[in-house]
C-alpha atoms as a PDB file:
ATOM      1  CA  UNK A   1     -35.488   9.747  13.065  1.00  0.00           C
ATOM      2  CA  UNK A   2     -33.221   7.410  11.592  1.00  0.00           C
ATOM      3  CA  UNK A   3     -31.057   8.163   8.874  1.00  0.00           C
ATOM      4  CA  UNK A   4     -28.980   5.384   6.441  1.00  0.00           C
ATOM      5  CA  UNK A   5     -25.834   7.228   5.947  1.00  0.00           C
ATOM      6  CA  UNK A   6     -24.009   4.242   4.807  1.00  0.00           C
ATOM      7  CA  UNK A   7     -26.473   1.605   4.101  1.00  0.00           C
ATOM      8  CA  UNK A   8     -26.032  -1.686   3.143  1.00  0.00           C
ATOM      9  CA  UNK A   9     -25.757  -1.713  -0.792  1.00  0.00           C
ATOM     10  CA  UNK A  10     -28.486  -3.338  -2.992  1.00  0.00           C
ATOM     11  CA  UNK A  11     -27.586  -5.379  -6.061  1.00  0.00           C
ATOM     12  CA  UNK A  12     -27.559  -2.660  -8.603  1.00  0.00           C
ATOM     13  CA  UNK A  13     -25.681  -0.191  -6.819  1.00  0.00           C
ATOM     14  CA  UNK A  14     -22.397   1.131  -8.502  1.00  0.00           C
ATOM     15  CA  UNK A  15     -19.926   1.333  -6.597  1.00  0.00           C
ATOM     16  CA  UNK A  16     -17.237   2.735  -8.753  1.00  0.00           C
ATOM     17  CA  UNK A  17     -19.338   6.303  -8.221  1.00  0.00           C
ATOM     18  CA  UNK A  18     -19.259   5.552  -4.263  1.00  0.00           C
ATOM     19  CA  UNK A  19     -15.847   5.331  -4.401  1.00  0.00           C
ATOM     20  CA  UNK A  20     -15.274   8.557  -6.413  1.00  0.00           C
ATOM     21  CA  UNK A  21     -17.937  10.342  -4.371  1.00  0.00           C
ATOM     22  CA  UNK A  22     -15.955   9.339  -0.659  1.00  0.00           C
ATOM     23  CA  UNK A  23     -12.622  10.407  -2.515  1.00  0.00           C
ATOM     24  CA  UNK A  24     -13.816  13.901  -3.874  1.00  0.00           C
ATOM     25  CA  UNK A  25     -15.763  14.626  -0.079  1.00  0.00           C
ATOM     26  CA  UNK A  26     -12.288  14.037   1.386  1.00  0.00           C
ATOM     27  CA  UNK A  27     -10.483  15.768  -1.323  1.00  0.00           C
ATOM     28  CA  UNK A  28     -12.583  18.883  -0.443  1.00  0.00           C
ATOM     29  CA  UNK A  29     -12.248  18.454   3.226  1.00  0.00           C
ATOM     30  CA  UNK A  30      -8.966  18.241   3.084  1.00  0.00           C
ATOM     31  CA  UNK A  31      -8.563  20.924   1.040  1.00  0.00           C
ATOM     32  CA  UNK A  32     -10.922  23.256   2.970  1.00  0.00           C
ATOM     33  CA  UNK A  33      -8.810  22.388   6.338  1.00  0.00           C
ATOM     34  CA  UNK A  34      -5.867  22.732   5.333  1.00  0.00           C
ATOM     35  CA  UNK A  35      -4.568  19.196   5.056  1.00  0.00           C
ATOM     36  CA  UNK A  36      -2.829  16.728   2.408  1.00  0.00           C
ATOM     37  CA  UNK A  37      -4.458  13.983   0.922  1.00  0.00           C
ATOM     38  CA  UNK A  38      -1.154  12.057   0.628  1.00  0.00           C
ATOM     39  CA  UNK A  39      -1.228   9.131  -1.949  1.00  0.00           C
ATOM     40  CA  UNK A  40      -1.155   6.264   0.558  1.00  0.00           C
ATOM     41  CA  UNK A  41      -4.176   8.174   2.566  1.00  0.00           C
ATOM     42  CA  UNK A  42      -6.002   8.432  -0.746  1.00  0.00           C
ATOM     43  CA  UNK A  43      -5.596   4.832  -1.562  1.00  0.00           C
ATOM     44  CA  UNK A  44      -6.330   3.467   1.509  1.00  0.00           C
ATOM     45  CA  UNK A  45      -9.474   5.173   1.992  1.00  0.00           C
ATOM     46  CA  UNK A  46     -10.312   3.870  -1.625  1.00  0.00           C
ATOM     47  CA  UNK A  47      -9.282   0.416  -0.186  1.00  0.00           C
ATOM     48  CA  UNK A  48     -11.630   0.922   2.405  1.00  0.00           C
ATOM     49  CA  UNK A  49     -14.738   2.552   0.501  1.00  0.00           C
ATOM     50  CA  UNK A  50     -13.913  -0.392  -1.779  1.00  0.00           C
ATOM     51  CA  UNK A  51     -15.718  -2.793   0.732  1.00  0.00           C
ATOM     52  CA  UNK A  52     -19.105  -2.260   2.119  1.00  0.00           C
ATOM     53  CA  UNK A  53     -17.532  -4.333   5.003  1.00  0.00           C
ATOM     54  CA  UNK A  54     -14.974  -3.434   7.928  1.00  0.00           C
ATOM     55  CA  UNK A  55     -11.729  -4.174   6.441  1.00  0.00           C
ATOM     56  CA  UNK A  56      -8.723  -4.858   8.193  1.00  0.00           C
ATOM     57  CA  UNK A  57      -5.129  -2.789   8.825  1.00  0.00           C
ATOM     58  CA  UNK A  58      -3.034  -5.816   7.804  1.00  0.00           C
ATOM     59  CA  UNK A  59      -5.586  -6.603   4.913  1.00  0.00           C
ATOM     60  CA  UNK A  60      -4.980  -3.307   3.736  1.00  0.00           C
ATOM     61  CA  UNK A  61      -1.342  -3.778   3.811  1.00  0.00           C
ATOM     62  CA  UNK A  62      -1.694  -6.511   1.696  1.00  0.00           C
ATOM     63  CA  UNK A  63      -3.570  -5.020  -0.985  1.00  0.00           C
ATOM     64  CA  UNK A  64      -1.075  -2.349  -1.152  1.00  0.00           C
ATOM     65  CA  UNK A  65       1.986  -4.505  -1.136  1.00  0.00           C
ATOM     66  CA  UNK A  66       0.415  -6.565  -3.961  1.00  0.00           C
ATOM     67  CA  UNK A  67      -0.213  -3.580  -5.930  1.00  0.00           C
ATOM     68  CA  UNK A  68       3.307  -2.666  -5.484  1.00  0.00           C
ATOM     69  CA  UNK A  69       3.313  -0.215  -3.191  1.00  0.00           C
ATOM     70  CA  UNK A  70       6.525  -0.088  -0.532  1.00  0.00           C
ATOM     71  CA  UNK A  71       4.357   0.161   2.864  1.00  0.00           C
ATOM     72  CA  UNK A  72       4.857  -1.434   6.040  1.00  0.00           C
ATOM     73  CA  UNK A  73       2.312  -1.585   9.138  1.00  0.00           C
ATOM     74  CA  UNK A  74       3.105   1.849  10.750  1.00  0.00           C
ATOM     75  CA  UNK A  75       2.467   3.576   7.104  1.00  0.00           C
ATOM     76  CA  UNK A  76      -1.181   2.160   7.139  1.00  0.00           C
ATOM     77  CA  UNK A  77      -2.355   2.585  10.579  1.00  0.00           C
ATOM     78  CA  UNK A  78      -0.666   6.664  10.188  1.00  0.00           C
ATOM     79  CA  UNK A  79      -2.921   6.481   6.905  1.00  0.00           C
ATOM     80  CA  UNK A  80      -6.231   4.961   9.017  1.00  0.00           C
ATOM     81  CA  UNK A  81      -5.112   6.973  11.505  1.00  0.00           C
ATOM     82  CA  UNK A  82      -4.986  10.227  10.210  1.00  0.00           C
ATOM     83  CA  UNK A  83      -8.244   9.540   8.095  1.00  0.00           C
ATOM     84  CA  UNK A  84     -10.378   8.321  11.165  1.00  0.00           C
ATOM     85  CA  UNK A  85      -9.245  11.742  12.739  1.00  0.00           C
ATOM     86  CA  UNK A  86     -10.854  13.370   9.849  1.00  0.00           C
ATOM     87  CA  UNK A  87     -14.189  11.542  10.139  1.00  0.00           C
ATOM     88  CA  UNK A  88     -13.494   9.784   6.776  1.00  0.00           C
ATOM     89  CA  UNK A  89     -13.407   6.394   8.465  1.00  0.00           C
ATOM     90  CA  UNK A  90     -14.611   4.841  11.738  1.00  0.00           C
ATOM     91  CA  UNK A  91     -13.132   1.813  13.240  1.00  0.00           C
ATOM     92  CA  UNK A  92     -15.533  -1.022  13.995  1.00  0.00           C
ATOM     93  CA  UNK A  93     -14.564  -1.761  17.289  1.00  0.00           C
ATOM     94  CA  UNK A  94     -15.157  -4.854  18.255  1.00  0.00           C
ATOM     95  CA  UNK A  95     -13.818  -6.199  14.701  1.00  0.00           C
ATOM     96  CA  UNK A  96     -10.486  -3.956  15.030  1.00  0.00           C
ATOM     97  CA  UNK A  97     -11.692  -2.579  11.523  1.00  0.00           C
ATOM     98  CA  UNK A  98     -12.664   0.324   9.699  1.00  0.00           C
ATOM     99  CA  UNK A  99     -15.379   1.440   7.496  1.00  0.00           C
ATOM    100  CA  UNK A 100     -15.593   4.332   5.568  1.00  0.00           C
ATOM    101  CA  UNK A 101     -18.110   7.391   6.825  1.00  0.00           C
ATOM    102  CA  UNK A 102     -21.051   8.888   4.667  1.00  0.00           C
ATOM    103  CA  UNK A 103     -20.980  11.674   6.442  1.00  0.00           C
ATOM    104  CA  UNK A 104     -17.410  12.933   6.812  1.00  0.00           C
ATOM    105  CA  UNK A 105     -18.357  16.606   7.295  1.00  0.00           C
ATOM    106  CA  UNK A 106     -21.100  16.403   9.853  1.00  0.00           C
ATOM    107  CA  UNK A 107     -20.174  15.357  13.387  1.00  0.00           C
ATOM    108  CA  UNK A 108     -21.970  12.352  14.601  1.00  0.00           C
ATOM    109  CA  UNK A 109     -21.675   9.472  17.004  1.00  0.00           C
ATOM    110  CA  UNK A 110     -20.857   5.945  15.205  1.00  0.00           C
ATOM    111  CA  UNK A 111     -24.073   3.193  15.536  1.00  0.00           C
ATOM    112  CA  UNK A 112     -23.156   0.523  13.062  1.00  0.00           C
ATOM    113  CA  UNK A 113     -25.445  -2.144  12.062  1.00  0.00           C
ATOM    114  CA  UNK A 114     -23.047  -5.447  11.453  1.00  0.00           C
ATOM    115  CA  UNK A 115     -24.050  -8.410   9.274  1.00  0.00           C
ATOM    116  CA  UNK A 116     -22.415 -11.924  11.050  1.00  0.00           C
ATOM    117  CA  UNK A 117     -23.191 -13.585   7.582  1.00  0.00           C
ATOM    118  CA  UNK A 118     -21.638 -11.427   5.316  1.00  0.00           C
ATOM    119  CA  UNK A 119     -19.560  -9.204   7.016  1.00  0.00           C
ATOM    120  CA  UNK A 120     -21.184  -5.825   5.940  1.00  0.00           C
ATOM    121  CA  UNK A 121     -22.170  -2.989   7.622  1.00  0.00           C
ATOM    122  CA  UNK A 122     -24.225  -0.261   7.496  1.00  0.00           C
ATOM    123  CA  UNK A 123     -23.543   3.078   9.495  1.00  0.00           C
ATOM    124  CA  UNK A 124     -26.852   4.926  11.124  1.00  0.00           C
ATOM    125  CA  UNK A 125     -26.943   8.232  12.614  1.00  0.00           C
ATOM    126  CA  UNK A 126     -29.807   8.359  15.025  1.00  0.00           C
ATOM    127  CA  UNK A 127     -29.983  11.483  17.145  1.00  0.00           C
ATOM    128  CA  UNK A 128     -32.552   9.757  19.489  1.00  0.00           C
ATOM    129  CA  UNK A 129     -29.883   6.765  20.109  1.00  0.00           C
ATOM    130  CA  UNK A 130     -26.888   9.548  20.764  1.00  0.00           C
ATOM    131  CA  UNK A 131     -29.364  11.633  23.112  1.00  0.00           C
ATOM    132  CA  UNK A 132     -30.337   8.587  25.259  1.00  0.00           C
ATOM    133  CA  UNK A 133     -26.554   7.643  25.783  1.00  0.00           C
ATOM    134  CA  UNK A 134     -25.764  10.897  26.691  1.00  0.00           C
ATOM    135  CA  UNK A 135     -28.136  11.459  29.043  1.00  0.00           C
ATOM    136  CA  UNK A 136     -27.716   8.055  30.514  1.00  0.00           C
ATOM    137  CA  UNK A 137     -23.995   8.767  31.230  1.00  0.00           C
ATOM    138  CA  UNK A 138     -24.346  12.054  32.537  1.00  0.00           C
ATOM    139  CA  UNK A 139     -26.765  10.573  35.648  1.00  0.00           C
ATOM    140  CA  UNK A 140     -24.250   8.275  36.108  1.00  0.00           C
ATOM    141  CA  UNK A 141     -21.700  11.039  36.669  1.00  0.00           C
ATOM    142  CA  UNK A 142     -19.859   9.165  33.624  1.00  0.00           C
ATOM    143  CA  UNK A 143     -17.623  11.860  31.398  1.00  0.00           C
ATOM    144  CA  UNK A 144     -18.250  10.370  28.274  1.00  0.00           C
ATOM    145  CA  UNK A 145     -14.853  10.413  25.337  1.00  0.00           C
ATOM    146  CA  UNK A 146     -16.292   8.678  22.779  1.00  0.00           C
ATOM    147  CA  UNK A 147     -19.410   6.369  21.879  1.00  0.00           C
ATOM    148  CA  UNK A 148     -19.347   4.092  19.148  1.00  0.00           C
ATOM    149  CA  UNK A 149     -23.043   1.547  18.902  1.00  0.00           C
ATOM    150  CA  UNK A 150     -22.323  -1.601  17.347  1.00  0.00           C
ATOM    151  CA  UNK A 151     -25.288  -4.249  16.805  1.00  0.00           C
ATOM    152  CA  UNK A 152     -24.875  -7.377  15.420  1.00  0.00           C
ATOM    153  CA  UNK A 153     -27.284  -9.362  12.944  1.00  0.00           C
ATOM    154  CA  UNK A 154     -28.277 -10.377   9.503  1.00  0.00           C
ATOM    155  CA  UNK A 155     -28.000  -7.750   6.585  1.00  0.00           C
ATOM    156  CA  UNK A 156     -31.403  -7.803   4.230  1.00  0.00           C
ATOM    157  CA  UNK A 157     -29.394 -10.109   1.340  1.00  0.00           C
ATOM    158  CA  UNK A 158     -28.315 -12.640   4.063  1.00  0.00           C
ATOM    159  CA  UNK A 159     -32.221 -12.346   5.901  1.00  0.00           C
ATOM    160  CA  UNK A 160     -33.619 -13.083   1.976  1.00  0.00           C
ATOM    161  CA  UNK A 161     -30.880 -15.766   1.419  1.00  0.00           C
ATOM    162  CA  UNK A 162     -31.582 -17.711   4.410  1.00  0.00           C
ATOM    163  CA  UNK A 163     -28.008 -17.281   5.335  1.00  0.00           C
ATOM    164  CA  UNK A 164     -27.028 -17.450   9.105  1.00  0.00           C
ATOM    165  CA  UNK A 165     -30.027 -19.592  10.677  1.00  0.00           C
END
């Protein structure tokens, strides 16, 4: 079955409380494996949560330099780095951005739904979808390292719109 980890955000949703909820989960995780939280890691993670949509290293850096903060581009990608090693964020691949993970504490293979509109996206963790992958590599003989599903389309906002036909 398929399960909406991240979905795509209706109208009323508050997203002050998502944000608070993604900091406190890696707060905790942090905490529990023995890790920092450093400032910058905090606030870009915020950054990112602060976006339904794959965001962007150098947008990142931007935000932070306009909000005063000294960074340069090796400070955020340590940052996205260290966070996407955590499971707090995935990187949309074929965007060269990140989104933040609903799911930070259970391990799970990345199948993002992508809006071409909009620019949101929606993370889904579907066992069946994994499973299939899996078993498709191993009768290829394929050692599998990582698997991220990306699928392109319109989001349910753009669909209702009328956007993107």
């Amino acid at each position: 079955m398929t399960e909406a980890s991240t979905a795509f955000p209706s109208s009323d949703h508050d997203h002050g409380s998502c944000v608070a909820h993604a900091v406190a989960k890696a707060e905790e995780l942090c905490r529990s494996r023995g890790l920092r939280l450093t400032e910058i890691r905090r606030r870009v993670l915020e950054l990112v949560w602060e976006r339904h949509g794959p965001v962007g290293a150098y947008a990142l850096l931007d935000t932070l330099r306009s909000e005063g903060m000294a960074a340069a581009p090796p400070t955020v990608y340590r940052a996205l780095d260290f966070l996407q090693e955590q499971g707090l964020v995935h990187r949309i691949e074929r965007l060269n951005a990140f989104v933040g993970c609903g799911q930070p504490d259970a391990p799970h293979s990345g199948q993002f739904l992508i809006c071409s509109e909009c620019g949101l996206a929606a993370e889904i963790d579907d066992p069946a979808i994994d499973r299939a992958l899996t078993q498709a590599a191993v009768a290829l003989g394929f050692e599998l390292r990582g698997k991220t599903v990306e699928l392109e389309g319109l989001c349910p906002d753009c669909r209702r719109s009328g956007n993107g036909r």
